[in-house]
Protein backbone atom coordinates (compact mmCIF):
# COMPACT_ATOMS: atom_id res chain seq x y z
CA UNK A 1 -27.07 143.18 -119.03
CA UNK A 2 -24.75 143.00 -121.79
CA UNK A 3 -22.14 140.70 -121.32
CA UNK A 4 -22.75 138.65 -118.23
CA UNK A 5 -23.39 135.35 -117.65
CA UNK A 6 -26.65 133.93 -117.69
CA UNK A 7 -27.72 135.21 -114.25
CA UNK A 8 -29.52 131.99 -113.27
CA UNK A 9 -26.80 129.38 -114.21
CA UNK A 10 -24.69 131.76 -111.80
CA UNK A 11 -27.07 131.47 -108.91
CA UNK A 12 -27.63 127.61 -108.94
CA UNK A 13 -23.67 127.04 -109.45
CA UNK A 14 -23.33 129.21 -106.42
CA UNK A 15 -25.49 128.13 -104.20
CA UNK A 16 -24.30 126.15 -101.44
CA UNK A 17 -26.37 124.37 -98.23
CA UNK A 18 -27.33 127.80 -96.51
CA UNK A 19 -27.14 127.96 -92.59
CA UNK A 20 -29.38 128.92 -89.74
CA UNK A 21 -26.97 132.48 -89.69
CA UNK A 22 -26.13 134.66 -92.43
CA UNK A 23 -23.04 133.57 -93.76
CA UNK A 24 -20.99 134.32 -96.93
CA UNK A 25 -19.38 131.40 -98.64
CA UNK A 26 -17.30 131.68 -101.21
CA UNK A 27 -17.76 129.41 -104.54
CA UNK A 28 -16.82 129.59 -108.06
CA UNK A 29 -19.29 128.75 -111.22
CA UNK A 30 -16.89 126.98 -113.91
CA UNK A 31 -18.86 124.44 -115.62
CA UNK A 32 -15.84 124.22 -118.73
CA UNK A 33 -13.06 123.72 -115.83
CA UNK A 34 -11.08 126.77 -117.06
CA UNK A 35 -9.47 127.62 -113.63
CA UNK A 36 -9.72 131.26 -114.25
CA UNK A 37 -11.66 132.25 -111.69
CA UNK A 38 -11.05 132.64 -108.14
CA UNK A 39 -12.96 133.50 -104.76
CA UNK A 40 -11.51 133.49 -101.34
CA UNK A 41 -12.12 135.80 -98.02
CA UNK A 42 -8.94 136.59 -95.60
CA UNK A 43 -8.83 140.07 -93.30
CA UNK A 44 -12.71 140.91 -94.01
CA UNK A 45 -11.85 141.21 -97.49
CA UNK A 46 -13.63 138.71 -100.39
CA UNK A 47 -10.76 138.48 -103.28
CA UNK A 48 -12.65 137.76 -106.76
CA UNK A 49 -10.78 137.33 -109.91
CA UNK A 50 -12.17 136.07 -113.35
CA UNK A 51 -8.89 136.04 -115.34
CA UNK A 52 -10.26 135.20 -118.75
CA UNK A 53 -12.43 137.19 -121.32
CA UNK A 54 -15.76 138.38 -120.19
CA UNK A 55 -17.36 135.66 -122.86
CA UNK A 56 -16.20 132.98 -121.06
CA UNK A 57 -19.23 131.21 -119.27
CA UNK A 58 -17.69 131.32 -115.72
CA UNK A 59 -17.91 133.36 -112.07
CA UNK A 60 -16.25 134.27 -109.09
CA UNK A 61 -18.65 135.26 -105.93
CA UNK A 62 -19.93 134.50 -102.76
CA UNK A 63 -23.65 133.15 -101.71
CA UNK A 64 -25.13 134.96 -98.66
CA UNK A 65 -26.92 132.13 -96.74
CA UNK A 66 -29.78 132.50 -93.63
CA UNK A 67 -31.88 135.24 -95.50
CA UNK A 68 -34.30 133.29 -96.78
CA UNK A 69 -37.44 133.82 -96.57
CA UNK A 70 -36.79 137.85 -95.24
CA UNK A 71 -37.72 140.81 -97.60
CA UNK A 72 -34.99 142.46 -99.49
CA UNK A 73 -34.44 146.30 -97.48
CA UNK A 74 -30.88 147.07 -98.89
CA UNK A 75 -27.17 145.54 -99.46
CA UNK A 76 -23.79 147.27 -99.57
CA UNK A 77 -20.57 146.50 -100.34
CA UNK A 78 -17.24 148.43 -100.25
CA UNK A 79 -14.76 147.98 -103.21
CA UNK A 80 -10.27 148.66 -103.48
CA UNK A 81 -11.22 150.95 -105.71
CA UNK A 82 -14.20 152.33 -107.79
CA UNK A 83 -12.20 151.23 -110.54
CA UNK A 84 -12.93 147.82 -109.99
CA UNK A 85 -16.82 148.63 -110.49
CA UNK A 86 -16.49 147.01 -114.00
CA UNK A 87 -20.02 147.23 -116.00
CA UNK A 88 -22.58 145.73 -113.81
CA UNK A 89 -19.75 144.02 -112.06
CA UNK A 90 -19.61 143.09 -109.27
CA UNK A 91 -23.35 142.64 -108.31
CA UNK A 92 -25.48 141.63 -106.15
CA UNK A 93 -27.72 138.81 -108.03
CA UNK A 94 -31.33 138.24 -105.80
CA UNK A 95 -33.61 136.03 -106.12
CA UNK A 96 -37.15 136.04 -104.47
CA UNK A 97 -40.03 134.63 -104.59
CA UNK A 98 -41.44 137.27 -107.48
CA UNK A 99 -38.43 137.11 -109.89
CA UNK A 100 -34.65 137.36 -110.35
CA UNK A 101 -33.19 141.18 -109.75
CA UNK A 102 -29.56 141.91 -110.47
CA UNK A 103 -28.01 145.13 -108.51
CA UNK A 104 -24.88 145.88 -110.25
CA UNK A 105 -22.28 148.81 -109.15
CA UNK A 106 -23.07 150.81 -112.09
CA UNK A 107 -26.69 151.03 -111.04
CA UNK A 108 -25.97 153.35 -108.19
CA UNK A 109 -24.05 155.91 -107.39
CA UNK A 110 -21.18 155.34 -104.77
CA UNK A 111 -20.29 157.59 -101.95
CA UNK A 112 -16.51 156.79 -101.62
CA UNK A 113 -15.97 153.49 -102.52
CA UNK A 114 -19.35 152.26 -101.04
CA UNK A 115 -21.88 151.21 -103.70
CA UNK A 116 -25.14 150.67 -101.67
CA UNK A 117 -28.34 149.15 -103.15
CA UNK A 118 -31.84 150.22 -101.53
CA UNK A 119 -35.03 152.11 -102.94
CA UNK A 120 -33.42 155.30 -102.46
CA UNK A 121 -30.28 154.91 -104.31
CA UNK A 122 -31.67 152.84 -106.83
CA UNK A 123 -33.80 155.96 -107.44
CA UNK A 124 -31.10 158.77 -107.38
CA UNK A 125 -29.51 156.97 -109.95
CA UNK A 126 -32.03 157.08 -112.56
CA UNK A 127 -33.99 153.42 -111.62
CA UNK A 128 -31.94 151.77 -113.89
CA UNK A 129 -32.76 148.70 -112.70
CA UNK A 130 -35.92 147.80 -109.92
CA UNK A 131 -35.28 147.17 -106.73
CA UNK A 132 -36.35 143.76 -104.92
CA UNK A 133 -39.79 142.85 -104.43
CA UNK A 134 -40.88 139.74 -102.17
CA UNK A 135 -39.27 137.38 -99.90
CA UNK A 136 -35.28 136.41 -100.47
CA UNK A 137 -34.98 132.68 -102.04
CA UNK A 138 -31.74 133.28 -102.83
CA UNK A 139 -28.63 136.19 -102.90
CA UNK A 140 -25.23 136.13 -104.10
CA UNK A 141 -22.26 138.71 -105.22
CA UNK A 142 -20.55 138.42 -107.84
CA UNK A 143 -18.43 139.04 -110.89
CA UNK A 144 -18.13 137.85 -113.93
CA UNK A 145 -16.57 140.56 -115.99
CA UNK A 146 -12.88 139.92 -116.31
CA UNK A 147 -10.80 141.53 -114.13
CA UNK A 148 -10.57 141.65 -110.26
CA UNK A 149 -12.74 143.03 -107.10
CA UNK A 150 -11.91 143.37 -103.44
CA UNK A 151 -15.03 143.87 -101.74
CA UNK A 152 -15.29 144.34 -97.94
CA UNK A 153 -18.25 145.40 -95.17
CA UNK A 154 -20.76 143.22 -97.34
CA UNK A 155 -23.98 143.52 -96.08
CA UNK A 156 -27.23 142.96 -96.74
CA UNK A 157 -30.78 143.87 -94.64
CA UNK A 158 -28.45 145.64 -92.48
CA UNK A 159 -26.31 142.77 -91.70
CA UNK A 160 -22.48 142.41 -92.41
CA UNK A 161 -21.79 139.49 -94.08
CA UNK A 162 -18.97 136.83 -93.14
CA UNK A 163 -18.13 133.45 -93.07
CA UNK A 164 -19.39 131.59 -90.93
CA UNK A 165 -15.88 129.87 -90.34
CA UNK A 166 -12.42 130.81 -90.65
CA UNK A 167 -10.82 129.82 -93.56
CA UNK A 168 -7.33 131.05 -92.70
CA UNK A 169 -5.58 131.50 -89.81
CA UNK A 170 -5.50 135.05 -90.71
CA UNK A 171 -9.01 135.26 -90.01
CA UNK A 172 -8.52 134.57 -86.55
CA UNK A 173 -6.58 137.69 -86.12
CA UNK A 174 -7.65 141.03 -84.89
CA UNK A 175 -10.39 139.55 -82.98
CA UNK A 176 -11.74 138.23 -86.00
CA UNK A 177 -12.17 134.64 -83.80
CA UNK A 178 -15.48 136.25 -82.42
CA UNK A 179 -17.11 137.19 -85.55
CA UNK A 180 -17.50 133.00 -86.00
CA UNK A 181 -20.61 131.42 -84.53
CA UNK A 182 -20.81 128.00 -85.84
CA UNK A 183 -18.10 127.20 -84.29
CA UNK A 184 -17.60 129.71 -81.88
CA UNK A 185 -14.01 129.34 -80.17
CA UNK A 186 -12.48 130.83 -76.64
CA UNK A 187 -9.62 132.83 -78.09
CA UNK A 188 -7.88 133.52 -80.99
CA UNK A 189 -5.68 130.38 -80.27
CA UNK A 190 -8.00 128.46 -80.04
CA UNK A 191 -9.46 129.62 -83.36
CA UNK A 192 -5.60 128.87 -85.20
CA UNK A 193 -5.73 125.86 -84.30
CA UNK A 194 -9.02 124.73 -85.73
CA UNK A 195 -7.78 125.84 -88.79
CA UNK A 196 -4.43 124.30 -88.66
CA UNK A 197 -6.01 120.84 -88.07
CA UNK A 198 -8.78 121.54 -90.58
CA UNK A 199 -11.51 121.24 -87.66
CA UNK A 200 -9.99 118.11 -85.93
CA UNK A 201 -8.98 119.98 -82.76
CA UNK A 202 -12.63 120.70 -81.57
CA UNK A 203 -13.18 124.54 -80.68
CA UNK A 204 -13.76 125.68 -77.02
CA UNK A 205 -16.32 128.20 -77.45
């Protein structure tokens, strides 16, 4: 698409060690260290902000890890506000084992603020763009349009996507300390203070 990054330097700079679970983890491609682009997840919500011009060869997103190797059925992903959907930004960028496919918002039609990607919608929308064939090798969202996105219930194959540990106390809140897995923790207190001592006070899950 006009005006995005090249969509495969974005998926090796975000790619990150995947997990045995599906996890998101948030990462930044910057290869001219411009600092203008930011990625972080508190309260369910993934914060993305590229704040430079579109040209500039950088990304804010998240990689979606412990898919691999599972067919693409469908991803979703709720935005602020549809007037975030900037372009084909943000998307979903997939890779599988037969090729690269790139589901951006503007190639479906949302119901709300939900912009969901499956053979169906894909369709409705005129097929603007195909929709995944083969195994998952790889899947990240993205932006890289300037401008900011707050996406939250990010799913994909059914699954919401999260991290798979806190990365603010705030996370821990709301019962979010039992959405974590790897480590799981006891309580919510028990999940604060893992973060406050950056993982040195082991969890009790």
């Amino acid at each position: 698409m006009r005006g995005l990054v090249a969509v495969a330097a974005v998926i090796a700079a975000l790619a990150i060690v995947g997990t045995s679970a599906a996890a998101l983890v948030p990462g930044v491609y910057d290869p001219g260290n411009t600092g203008c682009v930011h990625a972080t997840f508190s309260n369910g919500v993934l914060h993305l902000e590229k704040n430079c011009p579109t040209s500039t060869n950088a990304a804010a997103g998240a990689d979606i890890t412990g898919l691999e190797g599972q067919p693409f059925t469908s991803a979703s992903f709720t935005l602020a506000s549809t007037s975030q959907c900037q372009g084909g930004s943000p998307r979903f960028d997939v890779q599988t084992t037969t090729g690269f496919f790139f589901l951006g918002c503007n190639n479906v039609i949302p119901v709300g603020n939900t912009y969901t990607f499956d053979a169906a919608t894909i369709a409705a929308a005129g097929n603007q763009v195909p929709v995944p064939t083969g195994d998952i090798v790889s899947i990240s969202v993205l932006i890289d349009v300037e401008g900011t996105a707050d996406l939250t219930d990010i799913t994909v194959n059914g699954q919401v996507q999260v991290p798979a540990t806190p990365m603010t106390a705030n996370d821990c809140k709301n019962g979010g300390w039992q959405t974590f897995v790897s480590p799981a923790f006891k309580n919510q207190g028990d999940c604060v203070s893992w973060v406050a001592t950056n993982g040195r006070n082991a969890p009790n899950g």
